[in-house]
Every structure is written in C-alpha cells, then in structure tokens.
C-alpha atoms as a PDB file:
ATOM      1  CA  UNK A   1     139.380-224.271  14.265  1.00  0.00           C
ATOM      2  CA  UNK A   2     137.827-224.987  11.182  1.00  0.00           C
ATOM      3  CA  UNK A   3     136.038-228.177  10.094  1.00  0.00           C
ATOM      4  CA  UNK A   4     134.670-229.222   6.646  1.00  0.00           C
ATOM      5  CA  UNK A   5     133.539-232.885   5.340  1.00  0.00           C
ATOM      6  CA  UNK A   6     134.765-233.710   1.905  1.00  0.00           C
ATOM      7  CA  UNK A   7     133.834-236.273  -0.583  1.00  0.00           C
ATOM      8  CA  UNK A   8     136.533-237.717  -1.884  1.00  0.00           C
ATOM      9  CA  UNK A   9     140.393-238.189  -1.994  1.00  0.00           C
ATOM     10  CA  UNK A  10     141.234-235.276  -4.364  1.00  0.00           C
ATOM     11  CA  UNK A  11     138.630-232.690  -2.493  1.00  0.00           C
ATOM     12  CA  UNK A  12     140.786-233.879   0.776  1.00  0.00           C
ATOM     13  CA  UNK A  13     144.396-232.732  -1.067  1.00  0.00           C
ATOM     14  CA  UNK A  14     142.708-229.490  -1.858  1.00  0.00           C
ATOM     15  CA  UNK A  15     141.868-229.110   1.215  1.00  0.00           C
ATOM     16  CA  UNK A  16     145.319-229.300   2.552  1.00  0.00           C
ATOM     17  CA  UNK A  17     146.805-227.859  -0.434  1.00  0.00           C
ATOM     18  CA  UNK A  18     144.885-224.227   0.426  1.00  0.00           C
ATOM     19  CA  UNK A  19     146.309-224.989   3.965  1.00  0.00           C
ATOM     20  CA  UNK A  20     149.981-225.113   2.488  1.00  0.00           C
ATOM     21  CA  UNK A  21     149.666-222.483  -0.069  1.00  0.00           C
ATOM     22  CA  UNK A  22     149.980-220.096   2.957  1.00  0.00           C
ATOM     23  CA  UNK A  23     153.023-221.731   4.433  1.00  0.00           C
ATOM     24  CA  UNK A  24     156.235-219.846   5.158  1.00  0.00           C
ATOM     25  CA  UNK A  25     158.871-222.729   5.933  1.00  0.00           C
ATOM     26  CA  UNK A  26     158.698-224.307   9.850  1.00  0.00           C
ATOM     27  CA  UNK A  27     155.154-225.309   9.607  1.00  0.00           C
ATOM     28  CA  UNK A  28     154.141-228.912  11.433  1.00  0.00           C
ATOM     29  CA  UNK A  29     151.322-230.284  10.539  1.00  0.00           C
ATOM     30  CA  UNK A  30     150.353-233.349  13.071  1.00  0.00           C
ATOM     31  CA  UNK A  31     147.405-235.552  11.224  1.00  0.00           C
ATOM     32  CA  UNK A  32     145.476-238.337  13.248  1.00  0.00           C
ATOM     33  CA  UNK A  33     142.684-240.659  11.983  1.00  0.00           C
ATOM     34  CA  UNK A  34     142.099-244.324  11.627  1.00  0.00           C
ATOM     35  CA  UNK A  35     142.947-246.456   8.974  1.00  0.00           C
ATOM     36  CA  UNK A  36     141.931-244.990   5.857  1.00  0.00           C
ATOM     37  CA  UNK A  37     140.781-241.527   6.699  1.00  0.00           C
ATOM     38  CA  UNK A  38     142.664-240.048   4.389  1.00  0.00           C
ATOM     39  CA  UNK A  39     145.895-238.785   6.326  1.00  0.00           C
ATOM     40  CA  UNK A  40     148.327-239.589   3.243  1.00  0.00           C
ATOM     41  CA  UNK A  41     146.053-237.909   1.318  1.00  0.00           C
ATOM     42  CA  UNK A  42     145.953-234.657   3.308  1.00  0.00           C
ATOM     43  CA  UNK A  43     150.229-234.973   2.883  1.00  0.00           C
ATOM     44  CA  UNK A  44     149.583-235.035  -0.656  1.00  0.00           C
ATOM     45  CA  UNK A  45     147.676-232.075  -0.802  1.00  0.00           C
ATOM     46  CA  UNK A  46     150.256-230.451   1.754  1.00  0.00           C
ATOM     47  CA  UNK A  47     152.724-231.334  -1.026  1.00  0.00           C
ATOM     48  CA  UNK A  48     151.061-229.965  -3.629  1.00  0.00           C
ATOM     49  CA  UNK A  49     150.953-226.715  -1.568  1.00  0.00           C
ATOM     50  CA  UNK A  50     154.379-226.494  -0.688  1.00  0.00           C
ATOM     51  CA  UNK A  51     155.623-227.216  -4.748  1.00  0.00           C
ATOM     52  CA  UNK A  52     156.582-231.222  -4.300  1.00  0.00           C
ATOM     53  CA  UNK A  53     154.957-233.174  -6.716  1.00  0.00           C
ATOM     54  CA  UNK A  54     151.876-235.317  -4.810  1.00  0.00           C
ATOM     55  CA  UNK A  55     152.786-238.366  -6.862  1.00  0.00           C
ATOM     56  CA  UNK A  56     155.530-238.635  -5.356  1.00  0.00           C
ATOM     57  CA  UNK A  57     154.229-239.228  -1.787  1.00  0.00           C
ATOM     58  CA  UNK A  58     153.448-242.286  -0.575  1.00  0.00           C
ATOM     59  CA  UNK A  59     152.575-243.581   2.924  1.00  0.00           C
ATOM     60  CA  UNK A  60     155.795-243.920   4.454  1.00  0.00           C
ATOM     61  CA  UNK A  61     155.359-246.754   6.697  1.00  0.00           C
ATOM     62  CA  UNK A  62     157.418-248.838   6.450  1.00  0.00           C
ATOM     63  CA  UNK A  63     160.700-245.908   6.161  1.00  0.00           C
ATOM     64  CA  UNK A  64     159.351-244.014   8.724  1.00  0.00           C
ATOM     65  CA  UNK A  65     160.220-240.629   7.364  1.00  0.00           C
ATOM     66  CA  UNK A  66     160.702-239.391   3.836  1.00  0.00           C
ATOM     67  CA  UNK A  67     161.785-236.253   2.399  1.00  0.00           C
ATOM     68  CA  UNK A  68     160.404-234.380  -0.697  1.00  0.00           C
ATOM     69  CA  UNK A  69     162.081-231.305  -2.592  1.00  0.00           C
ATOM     70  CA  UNK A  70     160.027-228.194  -3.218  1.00  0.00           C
ATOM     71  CA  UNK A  71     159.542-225.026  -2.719  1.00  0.00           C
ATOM     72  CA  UNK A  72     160.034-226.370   1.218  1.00  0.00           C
ATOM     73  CA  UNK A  73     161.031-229.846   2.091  1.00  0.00           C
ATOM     74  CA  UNK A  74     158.377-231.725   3.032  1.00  0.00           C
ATOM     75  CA  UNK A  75     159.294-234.154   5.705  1.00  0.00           C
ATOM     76  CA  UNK A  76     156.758-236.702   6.081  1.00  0.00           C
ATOM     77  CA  UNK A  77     156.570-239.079   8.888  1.00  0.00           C
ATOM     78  CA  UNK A  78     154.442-241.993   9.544  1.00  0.00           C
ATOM     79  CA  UNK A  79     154.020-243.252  13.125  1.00  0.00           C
ATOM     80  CA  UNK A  80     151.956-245.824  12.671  1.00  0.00           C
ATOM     81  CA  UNK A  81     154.599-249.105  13.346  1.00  0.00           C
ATOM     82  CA  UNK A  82     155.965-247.167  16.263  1.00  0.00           C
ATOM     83  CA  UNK A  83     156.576-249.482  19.301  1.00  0.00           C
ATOM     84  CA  UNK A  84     158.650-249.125  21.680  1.00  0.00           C
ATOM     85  CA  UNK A  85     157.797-246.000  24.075  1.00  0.00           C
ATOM     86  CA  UNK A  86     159.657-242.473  22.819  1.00  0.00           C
ATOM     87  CA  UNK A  87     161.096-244.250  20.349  1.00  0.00           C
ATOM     88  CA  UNK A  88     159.866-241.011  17.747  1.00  0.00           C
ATOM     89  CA  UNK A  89     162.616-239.443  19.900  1.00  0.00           C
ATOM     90  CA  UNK A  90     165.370-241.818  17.985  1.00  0.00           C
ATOM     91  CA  UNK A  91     164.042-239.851  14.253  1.00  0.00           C
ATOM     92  CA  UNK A  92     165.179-237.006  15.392  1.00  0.00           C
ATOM     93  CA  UNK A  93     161.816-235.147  14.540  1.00  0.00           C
ATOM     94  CA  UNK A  94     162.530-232.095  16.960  1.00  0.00           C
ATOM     95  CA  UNK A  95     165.116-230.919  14.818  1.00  0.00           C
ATOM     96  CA  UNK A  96     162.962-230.675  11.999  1.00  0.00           C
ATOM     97  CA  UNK A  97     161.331-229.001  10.129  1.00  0.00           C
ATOM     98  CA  UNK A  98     163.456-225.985  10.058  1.00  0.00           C
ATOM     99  CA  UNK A  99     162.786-222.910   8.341  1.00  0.00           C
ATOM    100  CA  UNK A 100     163.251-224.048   4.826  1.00  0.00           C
ATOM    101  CA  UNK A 101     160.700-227.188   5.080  1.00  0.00           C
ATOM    102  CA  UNK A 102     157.318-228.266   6.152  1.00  0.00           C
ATOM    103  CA  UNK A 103     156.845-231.547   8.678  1.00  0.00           C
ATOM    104  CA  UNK A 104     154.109-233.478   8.692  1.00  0.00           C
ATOM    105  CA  UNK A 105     153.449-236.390  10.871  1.00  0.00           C
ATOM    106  CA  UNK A 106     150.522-239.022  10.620  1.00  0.00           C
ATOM    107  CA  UNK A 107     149.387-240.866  13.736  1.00  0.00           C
ATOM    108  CA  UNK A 108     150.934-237.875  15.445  1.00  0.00           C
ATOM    109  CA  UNK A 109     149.284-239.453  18.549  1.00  0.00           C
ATOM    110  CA  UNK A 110     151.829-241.704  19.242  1.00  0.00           C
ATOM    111  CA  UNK A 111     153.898-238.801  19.577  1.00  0.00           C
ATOM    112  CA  UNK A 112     156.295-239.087  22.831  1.00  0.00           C
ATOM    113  CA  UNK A 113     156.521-234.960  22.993  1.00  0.00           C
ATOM    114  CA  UNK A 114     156.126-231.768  20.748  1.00  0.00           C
ATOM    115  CA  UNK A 115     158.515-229.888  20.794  1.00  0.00           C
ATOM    116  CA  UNK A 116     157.358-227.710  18.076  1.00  0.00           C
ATOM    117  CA  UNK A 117     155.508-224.124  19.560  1.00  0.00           C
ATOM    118  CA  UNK A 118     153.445-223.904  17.225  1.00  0.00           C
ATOM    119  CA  UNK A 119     151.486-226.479  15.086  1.00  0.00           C
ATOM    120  CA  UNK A 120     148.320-227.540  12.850  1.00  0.00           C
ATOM    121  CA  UNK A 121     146.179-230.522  14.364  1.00  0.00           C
ATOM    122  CA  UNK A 122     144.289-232.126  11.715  1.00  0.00           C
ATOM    123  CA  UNK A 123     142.073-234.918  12.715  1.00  0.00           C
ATOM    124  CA  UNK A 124     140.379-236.897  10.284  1.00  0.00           C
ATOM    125  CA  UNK A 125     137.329-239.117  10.705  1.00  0.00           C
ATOM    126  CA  UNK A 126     134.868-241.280   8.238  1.00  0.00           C
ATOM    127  CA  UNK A 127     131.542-239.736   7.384  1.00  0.00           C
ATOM    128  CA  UNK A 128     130.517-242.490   5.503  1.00  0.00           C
ATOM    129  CA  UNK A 129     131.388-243.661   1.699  1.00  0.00           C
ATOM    130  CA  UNK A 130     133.919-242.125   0.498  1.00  0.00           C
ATOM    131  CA  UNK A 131     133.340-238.580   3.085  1.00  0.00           C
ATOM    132  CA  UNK A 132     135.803-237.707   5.800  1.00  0.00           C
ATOM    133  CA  UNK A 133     135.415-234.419   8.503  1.00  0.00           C
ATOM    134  CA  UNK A 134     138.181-232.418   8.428  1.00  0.00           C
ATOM    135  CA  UNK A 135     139.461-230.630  12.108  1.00  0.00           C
ATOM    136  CA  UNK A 136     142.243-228.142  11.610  1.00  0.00           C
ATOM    137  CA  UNK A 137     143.483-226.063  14.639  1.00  0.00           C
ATOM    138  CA  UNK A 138     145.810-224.293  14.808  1.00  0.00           C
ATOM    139  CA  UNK A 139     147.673-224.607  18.156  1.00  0.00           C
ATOM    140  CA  UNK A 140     150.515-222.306  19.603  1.00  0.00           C
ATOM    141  CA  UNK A 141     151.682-224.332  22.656  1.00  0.00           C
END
C-alpha cells in the first residue's frame, strides 16, 4: 500500500500515470472518493500511462463506460448513476479488461462483485484546497 497527498489535478495524473507506465494489459484499477476527489483525474493520468491521449477522457457518467485506443484500451467506467442492485452486472464489466486493455472503474463501491483476481484499489479523499491522499493497494483476491 502506498499513500501520498498531492496538490493539484495534474500532480494526481502523474501519480497514476507512474502507476500505468508499469502496466502489462489486464490491469483493473477500482477508484473510490466523493465528489470531486479527483477520480477522473487519476483515469487521466492512467491514460496517459497506458498511451491514450488524457484529453480525451472525460467523466463518463452519463454513458456509463467508454473506451480509449492506446497502447491498451482503456475502458473506463463510471458507477456513479448506478441504481438498481447488480445492475454493473448488465455492462458486462467481468469480461473486460482482457489482456490487451486496462479497466478502470470509479465509484467501484457500488460494485455488485469482482470478478477480477487481481486489482489496484485507489481511494481518494480531500486534504483540503486543492490536496487529495492517495491509497493504492494492490489486492490479489
């Protein structure tokens, strides 16, 4: 486990860029935070890290999941306007990521299961202004 408090947006994208960098394909990355704690931000910096350009990721809540081209696919999920019980079952999110692509999920605690063995838990949390703590474990379940 590893935790660091950064200072802004683009300090948080570096963050999870580093993470990435190291990525083979079949990574999931499951972020929770409140409102605002920077968990699109971290998929930016994931992005960045896996060769999609961050610009081109935006929350996704109201799709639900989007997919970016890179070096991996980045599948990007947002949980957030998740209702009904299991319905993250109906995205089909335990097929991905697959070995050619990176999944990330945000509000990952409205996750139904996890199916994946092995994943990276990133909680985020205000520390005031414009700081959020950074938790990454890695978990083999």
């Amino acid at each position: 486990m590893t935790s660091r408090v950064t200072r802004s947006a683009a300090e948080t994208e570096e963050v999870a860029a580093a993470l990435a960098g190291g990525f083979a394909g079949g990574e999931v990355v499951l972020l929770s935070g409140e409102l605002g704690a920077g968990k699109t931000a971290f998929v930016r910096g994931l992005a960045r890290g896996v060769g999609v350009d961050p610009t081109e990721v935006a929350s996704p809540t109201f799709v639900l999941l989007t997919a970016y081209a890179g070096r991996f696919t980045l599948h990007h999920a947002d949980l957030y306007r998740l209702e009904a019980r299991d319905a993250d079952r109906e995205l089909g999110l335990e097929e991905l990521p697959g070995p050619a692509g990176v999944l990330a999920v945000e509000w990952a605690e409205r996750l139904s299961f996890v199916p994946w063995p092995r994943v990276w838990r990133v909680a985020l949390e205000h520390a005031g202004e414009d700081a959020r703590r950074l938790t990454v474990t890695e978990e083999s379940l």
